[in-house]
N, C-alpha and C. Protein backbone atom coordinates (compact mmCIF):
# COMPACT_ATOMS: atom_id res chain seq x y z
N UNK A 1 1.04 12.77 8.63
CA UNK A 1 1.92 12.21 7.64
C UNK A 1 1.28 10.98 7.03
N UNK A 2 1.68 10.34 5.82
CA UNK A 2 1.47 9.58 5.56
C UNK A 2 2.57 8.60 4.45
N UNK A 3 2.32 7.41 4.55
CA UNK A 3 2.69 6.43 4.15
C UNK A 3 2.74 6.12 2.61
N UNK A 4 3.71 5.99 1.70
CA UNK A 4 3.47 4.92 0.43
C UNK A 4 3.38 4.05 0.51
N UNK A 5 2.74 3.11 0.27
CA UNK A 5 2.91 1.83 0.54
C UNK A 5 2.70 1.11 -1.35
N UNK A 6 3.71 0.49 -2.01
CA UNK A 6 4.37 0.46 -2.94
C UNK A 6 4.21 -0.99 -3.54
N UNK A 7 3.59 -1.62 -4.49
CA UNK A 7 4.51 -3.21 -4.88
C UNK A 7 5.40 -3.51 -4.46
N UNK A 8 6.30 -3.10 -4.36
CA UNK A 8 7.55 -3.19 -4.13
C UNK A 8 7.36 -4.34 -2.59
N UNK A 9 6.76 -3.68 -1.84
CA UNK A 9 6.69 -4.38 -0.74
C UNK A 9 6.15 -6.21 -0.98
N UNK A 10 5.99 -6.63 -1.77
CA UNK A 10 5.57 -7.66 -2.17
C UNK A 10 7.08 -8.34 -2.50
N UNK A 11 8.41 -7.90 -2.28
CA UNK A 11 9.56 -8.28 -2.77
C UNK A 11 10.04 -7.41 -1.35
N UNK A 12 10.28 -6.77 -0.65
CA UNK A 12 11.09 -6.25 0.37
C UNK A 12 10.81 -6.06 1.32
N UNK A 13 11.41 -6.34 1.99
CA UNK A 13 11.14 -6.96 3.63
C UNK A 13 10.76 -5.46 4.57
N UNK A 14 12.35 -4.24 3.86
CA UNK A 14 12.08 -3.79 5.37
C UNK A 14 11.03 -2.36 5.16
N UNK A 15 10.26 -2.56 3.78
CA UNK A 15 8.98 -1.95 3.35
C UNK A 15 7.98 -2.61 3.86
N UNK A 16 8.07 -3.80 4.01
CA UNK A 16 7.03 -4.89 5.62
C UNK A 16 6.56 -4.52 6.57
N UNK A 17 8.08 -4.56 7.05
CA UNK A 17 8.05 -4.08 8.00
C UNK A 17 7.79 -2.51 8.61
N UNK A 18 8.32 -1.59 8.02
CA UNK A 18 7.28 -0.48 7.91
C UNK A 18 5.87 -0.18 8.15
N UNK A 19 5.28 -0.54 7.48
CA UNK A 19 3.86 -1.03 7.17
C UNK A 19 3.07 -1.80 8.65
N UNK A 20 4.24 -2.28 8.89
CA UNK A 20 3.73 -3.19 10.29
C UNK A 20 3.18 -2.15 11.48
N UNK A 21 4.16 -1.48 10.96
CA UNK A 21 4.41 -0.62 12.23
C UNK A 21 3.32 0.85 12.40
N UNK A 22 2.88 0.90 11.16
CA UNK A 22 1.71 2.19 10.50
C UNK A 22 0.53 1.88 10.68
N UNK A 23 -0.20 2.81 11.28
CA UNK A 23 -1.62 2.70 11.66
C UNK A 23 -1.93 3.21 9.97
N UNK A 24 -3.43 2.07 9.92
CA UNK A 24 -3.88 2.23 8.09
C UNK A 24 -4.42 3.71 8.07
N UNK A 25 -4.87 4.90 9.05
CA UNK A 25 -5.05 6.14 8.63
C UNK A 25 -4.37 6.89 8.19
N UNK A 26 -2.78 6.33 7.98
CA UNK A 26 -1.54 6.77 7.70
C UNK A 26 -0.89 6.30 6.17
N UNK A 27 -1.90 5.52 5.71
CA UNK A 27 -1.15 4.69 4.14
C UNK A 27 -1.88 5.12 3.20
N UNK A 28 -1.09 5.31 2.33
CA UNK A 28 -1.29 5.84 0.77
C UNK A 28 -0.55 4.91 -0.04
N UNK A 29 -1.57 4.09 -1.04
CA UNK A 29 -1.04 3.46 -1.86
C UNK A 29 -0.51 4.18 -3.09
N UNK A 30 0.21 3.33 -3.52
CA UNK A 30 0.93 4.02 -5.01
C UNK A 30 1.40 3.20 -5.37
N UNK A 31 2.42 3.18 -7.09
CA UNK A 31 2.40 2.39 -7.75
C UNK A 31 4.34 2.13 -7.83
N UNK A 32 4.74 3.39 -7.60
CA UNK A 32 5.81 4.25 -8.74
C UNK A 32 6.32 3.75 -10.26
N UNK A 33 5.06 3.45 -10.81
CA UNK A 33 4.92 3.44 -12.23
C UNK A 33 5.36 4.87 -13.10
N UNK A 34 6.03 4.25 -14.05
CA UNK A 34 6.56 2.82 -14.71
C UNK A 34 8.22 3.06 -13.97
N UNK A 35 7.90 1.31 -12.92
CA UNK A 35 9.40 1.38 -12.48
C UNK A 35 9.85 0.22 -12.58
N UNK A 36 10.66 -0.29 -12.78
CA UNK A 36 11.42 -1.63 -12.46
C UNK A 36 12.45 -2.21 -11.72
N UNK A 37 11.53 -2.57 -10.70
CA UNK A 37 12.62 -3.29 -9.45
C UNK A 37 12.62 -4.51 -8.98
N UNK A 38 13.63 -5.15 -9.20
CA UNK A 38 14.02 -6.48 -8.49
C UNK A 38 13.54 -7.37 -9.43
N UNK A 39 13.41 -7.12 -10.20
CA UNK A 39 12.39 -7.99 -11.54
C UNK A 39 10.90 -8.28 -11.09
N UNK A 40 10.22 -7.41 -10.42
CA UNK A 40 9.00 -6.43 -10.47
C UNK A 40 8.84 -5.39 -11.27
N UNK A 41 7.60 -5.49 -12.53
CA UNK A 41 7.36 -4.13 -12.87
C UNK A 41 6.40 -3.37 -12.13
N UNK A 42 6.67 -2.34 -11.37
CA UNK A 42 5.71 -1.62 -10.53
C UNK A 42 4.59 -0.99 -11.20
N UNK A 43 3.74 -1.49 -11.19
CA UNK A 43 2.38 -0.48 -12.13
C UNK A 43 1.08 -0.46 -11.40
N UNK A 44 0.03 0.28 -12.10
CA UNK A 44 -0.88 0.57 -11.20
C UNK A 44 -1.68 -0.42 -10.74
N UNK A 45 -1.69 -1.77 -11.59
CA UNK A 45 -2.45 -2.86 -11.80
C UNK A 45 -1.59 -3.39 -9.90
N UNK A 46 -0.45 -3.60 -10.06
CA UNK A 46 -0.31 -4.02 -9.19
C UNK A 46 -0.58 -3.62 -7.03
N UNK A 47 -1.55 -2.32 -7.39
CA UNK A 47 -1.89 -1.81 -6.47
C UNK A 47 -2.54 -3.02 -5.54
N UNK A 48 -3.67 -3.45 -6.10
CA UNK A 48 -4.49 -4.55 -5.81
C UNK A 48 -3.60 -5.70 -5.10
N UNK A 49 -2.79 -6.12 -5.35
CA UNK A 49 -1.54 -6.48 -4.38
C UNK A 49 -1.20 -6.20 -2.86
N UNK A 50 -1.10 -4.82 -3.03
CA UNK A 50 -0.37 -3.92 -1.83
C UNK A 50 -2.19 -3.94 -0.90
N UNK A 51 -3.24 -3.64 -1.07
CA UNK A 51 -4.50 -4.07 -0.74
C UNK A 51 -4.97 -5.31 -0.13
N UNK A 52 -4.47 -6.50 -0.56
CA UNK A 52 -4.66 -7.52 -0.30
C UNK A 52 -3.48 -7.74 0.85
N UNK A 53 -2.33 -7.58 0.52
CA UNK A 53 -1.19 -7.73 1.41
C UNK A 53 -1.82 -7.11 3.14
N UNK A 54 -2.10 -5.60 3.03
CA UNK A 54 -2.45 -5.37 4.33
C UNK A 54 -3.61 -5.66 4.59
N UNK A 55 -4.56 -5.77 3.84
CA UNK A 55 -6.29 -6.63 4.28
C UNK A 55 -5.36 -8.09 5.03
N UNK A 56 -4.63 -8.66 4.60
CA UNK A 56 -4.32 -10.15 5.32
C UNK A 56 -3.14 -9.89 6.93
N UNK A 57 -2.55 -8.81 6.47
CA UNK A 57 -1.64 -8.59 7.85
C UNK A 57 -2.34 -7.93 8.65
N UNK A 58 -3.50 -7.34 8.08
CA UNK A 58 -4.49 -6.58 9.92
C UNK A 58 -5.21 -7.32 10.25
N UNK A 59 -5.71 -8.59 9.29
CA UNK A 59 -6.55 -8.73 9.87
C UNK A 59 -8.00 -8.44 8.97
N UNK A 60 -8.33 -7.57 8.19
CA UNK A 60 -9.60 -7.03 7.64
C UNK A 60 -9.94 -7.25 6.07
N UNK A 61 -10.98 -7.40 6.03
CA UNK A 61 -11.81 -7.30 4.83
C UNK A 61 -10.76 -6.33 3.80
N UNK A 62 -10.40 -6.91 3.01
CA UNK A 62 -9.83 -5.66 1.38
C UNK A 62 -10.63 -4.61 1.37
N UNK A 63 -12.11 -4.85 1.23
CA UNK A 63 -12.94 -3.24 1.36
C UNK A 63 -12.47 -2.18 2.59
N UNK A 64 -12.65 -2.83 3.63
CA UNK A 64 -12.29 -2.38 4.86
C UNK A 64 -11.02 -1.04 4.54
N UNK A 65 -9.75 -1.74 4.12
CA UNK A 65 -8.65 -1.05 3.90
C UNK A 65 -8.88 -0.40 2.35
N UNK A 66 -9.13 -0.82 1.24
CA UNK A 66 -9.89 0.40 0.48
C UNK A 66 -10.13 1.27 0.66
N UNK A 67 -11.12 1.45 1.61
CA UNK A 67 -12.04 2.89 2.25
C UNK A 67 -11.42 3.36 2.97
N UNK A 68 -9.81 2.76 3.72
CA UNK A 68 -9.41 3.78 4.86
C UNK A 68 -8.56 4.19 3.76
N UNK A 69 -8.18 3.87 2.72
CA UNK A 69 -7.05 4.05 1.87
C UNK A 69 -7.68 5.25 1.24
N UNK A 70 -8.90 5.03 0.46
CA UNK A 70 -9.68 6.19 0.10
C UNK A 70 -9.39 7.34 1.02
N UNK A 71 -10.29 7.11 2.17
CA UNK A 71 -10.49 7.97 3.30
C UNK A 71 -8.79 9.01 3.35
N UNK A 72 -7.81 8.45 3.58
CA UNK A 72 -6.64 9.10 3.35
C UNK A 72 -6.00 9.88 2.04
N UNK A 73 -6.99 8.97 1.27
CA UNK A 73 -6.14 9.78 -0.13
C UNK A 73 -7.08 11.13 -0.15
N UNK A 74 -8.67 11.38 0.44
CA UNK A 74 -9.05 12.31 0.32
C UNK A 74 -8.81 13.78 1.50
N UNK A 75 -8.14 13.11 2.45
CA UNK A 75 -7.49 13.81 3.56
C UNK A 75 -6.61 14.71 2.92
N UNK A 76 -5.45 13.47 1.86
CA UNK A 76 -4.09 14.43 1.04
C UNK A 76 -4.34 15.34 0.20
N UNK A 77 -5.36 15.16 -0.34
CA UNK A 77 -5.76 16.50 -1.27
C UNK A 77 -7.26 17.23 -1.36
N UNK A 78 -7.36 17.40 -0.36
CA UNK A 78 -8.52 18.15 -0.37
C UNK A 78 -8.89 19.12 -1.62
């Protein structure tokens, strides 16, 4: 299975917490562009966000989680 992991989480807690709890071979970023929540516009730009967010809560290099992020998105669609 795997994970969205959303902007959104940059505004909601128990999408955080989620995340906390998910090993990164399990996350798939996304955008759900064009959305508007909480007075966040969710777009793709703001991916780079959701990247940085878990590079600082594991612990690792942004590349680091990039490549597992890659690594998963090429798992989902072979």
């Amino acid at each position: 299975y795997f994970i969205g992991a959303n902007p959104a989480l940059l505004i909601q807690e128990k999408h955080r917490v989620v995340l906390d709890y998910v090993s990164l071979e399990n996350i798939i970023t996304e955008s759900d562009s064009p959305y508007y929540y909480r007075g966040l516009n969710l777009t793709p730009e703001l991916v780079k966000e959701v990247v940085l967010y878990l590079s600082k809560r594991r612990g690792l290099h942004p590349l680091k989680v990039k490549e597992a992020i890659y690594e998963n998105f090429k798992k989902l669609f072979k």
